[in-house]
N, C-alpha and C. Protein backbone atom coordinates (compact mmCIF):
# COMPACT_ATOMS: atom_id res chain seq x y z
N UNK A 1 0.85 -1.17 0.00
CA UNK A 1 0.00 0.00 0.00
C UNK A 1 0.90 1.24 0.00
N UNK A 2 0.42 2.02 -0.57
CA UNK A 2 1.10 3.34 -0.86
C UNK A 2 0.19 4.20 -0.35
N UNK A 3 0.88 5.36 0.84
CA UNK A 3 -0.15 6.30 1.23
C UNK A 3 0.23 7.42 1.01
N UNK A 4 -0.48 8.58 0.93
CA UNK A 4 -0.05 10.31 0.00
C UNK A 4 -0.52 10.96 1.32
N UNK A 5 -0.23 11.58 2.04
CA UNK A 5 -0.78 12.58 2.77
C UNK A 5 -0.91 14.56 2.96
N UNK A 6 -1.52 14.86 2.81
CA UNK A 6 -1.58 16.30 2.56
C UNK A 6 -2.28 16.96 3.78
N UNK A 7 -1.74 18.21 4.00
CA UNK A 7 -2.10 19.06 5.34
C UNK A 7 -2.53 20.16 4.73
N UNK A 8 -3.76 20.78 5.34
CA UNK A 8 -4.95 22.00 4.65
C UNK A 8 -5.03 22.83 5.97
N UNK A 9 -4.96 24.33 5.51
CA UNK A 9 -5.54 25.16 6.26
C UNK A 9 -6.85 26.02 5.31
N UNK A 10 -8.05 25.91 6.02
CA UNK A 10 -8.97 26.11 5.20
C UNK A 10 -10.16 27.57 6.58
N UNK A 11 -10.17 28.52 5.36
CA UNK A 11 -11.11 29.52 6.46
C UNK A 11 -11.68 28.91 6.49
N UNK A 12 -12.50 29.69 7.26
CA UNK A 12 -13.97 28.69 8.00
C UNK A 12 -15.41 29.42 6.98
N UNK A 13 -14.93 30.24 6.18
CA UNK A 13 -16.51 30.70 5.02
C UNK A 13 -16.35 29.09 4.36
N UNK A 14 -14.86 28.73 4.42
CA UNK A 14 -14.71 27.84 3.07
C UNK A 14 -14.90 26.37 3.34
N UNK A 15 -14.99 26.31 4.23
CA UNK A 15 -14.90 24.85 4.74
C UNK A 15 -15.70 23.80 3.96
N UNK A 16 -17.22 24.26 4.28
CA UNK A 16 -18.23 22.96 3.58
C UNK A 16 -17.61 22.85 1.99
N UNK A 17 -17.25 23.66 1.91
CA UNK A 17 -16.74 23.36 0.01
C UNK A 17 -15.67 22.92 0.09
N UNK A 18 -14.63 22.93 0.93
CA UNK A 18 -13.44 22.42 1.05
C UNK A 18 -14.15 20.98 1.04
N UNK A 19 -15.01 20.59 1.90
CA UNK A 19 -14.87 19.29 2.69
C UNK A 19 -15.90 18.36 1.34
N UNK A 20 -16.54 18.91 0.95
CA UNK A 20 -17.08 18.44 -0.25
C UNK A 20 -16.31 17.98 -1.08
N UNK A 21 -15.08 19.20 -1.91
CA UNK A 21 -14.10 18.13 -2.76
C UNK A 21 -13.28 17.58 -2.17
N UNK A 22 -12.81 17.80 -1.39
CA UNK A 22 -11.44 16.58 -0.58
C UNK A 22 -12.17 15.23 0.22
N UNK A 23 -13.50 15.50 0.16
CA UNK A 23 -13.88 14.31 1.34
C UNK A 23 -13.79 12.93 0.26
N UNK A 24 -14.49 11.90 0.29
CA UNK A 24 -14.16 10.42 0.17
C UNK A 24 -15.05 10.41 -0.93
N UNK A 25 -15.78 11.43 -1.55
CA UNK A 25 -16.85 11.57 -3.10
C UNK A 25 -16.78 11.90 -3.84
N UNK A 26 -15.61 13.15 -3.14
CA UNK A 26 -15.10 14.82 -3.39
C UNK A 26 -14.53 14.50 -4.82
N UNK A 27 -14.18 15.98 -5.71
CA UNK A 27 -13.96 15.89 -6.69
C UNK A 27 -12.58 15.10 -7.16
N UNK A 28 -11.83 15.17 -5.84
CA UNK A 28 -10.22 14.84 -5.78
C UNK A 28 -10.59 13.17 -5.87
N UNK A 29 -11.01 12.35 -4.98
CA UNK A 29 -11.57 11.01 -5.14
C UNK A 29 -12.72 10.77 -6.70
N UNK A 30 -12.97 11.33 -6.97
CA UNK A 30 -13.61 11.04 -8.59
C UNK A 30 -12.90 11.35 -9.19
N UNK A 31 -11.93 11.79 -9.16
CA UNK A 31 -10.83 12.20 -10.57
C UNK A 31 -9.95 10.46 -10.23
N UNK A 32 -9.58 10.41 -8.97
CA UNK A 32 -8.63 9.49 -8.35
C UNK A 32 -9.10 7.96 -8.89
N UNK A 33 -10.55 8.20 -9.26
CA UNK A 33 -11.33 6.91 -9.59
C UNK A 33 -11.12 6.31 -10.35
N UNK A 34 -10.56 6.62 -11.16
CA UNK A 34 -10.30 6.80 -12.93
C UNK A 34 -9.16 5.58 -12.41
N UNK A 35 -8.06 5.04 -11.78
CA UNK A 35 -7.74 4.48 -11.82
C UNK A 35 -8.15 3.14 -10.59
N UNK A 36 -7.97 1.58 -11.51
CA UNK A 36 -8.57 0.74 -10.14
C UNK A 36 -7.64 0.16 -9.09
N UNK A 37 -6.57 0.90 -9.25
CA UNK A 37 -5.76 0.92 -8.00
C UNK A 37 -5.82 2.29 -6.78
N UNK A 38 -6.58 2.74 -6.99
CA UNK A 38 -6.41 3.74 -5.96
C UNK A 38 -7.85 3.26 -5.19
N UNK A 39 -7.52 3.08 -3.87
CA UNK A 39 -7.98 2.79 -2.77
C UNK A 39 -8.67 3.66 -1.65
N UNK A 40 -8.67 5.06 -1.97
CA UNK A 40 -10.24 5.85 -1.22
C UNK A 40 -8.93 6.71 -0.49
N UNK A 41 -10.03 7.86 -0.20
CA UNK A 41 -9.34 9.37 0.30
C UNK A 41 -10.01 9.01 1.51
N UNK A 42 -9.22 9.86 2.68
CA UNK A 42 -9.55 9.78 4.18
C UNK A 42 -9.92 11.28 4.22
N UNK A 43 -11.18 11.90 4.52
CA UNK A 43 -10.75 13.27 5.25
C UNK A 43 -10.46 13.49 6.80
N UNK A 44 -9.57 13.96 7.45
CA UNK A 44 -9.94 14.38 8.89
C UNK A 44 -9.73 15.57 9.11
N UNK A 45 -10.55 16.28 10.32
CA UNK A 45 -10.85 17.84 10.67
C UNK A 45 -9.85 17.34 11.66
N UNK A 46 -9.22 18.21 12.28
CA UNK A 46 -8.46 18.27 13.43
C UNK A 46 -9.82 18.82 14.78
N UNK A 47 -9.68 17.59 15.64
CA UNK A 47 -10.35 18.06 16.51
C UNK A 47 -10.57 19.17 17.69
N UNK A 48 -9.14 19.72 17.42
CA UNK A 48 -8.98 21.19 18.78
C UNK A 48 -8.35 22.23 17.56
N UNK A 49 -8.21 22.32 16.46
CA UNK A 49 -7.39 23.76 15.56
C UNK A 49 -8.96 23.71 14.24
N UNK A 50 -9.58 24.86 14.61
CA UNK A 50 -10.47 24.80 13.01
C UNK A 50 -9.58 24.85 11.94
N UNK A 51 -10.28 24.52 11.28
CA UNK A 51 -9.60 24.71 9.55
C UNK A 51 -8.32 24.39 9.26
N UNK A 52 -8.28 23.13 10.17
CA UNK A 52 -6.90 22.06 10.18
C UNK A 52 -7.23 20.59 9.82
N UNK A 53 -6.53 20.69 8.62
CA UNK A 53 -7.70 19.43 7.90
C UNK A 53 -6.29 18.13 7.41
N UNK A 54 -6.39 16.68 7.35
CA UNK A 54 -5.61 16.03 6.56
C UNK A 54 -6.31 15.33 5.72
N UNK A 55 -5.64 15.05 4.54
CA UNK A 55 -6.45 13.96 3.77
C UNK A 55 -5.25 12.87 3.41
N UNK A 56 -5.93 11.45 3.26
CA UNK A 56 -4.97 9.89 3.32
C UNK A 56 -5.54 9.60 1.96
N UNK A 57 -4.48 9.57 0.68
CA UNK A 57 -5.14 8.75 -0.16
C UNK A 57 -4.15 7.92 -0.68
N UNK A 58 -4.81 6.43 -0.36
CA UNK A 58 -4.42 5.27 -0.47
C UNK A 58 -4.33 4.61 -2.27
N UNK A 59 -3.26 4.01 -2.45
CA UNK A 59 -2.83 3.66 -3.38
C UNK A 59 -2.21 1.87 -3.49
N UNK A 60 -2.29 1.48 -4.63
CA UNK A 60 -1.94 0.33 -3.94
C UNK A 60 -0.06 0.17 -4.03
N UNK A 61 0.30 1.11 -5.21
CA UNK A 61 1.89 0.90 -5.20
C UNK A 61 1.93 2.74 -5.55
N UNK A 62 3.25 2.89 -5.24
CA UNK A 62 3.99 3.90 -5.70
C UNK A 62 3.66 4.04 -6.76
N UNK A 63 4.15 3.19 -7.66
CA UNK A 63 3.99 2.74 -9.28
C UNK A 63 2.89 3.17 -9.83
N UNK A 64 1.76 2.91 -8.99
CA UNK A 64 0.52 2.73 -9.56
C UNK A 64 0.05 3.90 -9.01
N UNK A 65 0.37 4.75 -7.88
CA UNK A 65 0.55 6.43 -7.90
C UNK A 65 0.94 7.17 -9.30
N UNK A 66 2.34 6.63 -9.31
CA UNK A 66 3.12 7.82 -10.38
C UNK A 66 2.42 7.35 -11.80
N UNK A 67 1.82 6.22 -12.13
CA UNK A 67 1.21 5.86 -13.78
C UNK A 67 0.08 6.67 -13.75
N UNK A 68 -0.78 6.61 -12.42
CA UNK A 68 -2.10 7.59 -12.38
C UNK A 68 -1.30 9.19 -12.66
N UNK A 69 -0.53 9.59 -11.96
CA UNK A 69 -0.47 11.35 -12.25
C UNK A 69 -0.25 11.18 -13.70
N UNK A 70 0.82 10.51 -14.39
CA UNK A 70 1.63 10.71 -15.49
C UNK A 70 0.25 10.68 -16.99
N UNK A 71 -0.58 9.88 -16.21
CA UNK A 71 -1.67 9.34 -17.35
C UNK A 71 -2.60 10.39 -17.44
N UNK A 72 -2.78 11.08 -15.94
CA UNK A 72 -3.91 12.18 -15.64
C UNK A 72 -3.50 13.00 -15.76
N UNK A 73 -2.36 13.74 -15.46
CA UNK A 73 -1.42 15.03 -15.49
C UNK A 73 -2.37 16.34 -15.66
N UNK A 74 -3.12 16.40 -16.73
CA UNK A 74 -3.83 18.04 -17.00
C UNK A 74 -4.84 18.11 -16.29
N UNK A 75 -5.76 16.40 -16.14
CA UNK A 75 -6.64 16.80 -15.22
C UNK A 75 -6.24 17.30 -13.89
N UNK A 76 -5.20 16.59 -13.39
CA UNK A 76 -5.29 16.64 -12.07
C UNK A 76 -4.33 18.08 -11.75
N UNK A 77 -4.27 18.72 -12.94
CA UNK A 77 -3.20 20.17 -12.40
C UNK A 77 -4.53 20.96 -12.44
N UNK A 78 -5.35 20.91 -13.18
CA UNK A 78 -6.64 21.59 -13.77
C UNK A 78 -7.23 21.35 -12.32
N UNK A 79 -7.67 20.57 -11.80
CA UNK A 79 -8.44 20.09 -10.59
C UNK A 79 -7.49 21.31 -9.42
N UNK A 80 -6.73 20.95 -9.33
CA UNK A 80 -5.48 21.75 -8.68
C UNK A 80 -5.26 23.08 -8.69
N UNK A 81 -5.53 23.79 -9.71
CA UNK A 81 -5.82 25.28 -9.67
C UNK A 81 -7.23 25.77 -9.35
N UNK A 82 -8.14 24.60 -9.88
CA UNK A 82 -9.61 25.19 -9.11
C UNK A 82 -9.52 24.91 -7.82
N UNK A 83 -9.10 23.89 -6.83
CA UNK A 83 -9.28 23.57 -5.19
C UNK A 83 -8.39 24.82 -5.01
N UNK A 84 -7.39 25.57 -5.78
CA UNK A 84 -6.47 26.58 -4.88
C UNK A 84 -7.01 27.26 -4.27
N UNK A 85 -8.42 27.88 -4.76
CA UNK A 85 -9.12 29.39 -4.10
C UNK A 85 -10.09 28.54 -2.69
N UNK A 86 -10.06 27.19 -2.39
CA UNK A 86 -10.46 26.79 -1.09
C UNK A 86 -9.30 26.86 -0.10
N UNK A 87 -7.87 26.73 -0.31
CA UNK A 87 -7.16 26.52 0.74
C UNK A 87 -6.44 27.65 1.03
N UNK A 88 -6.62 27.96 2.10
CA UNK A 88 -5.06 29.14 2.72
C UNK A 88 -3.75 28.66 2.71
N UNK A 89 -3.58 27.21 3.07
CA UNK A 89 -2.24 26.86 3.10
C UNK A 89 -2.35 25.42 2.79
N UNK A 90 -1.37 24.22 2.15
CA UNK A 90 -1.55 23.24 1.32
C UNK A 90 -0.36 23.11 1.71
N UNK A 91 0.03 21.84 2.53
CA UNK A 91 1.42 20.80 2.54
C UNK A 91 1.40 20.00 1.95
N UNK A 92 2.08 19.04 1.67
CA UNK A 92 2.17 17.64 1.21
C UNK A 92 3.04 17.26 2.39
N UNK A 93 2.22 16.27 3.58
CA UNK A 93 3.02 15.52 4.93
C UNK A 93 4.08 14.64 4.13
N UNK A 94 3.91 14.03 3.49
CA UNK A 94 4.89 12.71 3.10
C UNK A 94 4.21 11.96 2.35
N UNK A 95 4.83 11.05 1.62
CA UNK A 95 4.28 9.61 0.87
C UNK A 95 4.76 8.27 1.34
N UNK A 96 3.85 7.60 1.75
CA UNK A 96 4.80 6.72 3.12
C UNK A 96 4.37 5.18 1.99
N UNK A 97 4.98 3.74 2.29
CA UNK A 97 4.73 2.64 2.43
C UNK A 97 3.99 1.86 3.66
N UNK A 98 3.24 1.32 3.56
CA UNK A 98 2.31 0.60 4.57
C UNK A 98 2.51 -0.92 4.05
């Protein structure tokens, strides 16, 4: 298993729309769909900081990460400039092995 993790700071006007595309339906998981190795987005709110958000999206290999961007590339930069005007601040935590 291959996991992607990303860290969000999101105002609080923006939130329900944040949580709409990043959640597990969200536009980021229907684009992600497209391939049948990717294994479902996690959202979590941080329970004591508002508008402290992570999302887990599971993959089954690295491999099968990097063939999805390389194959999707415009969508997923395209997807990527529209979620920009939801977030204040956007990390990438790490890409771990499980």
């Amino acid at each position: 298993m291959f996991i992607v993790v990303w860290q969000f700071e999101i105002a609080e006007e923006k939130v329900a729309a944040f949580e709409a595309a990043y959640g597990p339906e969200g536009a980021w998981a229907q684009l992600f769909h497209g391939s049948p190795e990717y294994h479902g987005t996690e959202l979590l709110r941080d329970a004591y900081v508002p508008g402290a958000y992570l999302t887990i999206d599971r993959w089954t290999s690295e491999e099968a990460y990097r063939n999805f961007r390389k194959e999707h590339d415009a969508a997923y930069e395209a997807l990527d400039r529209q979620s920009d005007a939801l977030t204040a601040r956007e990390t990438r935590v790490g890409a771990y092995t499980a």
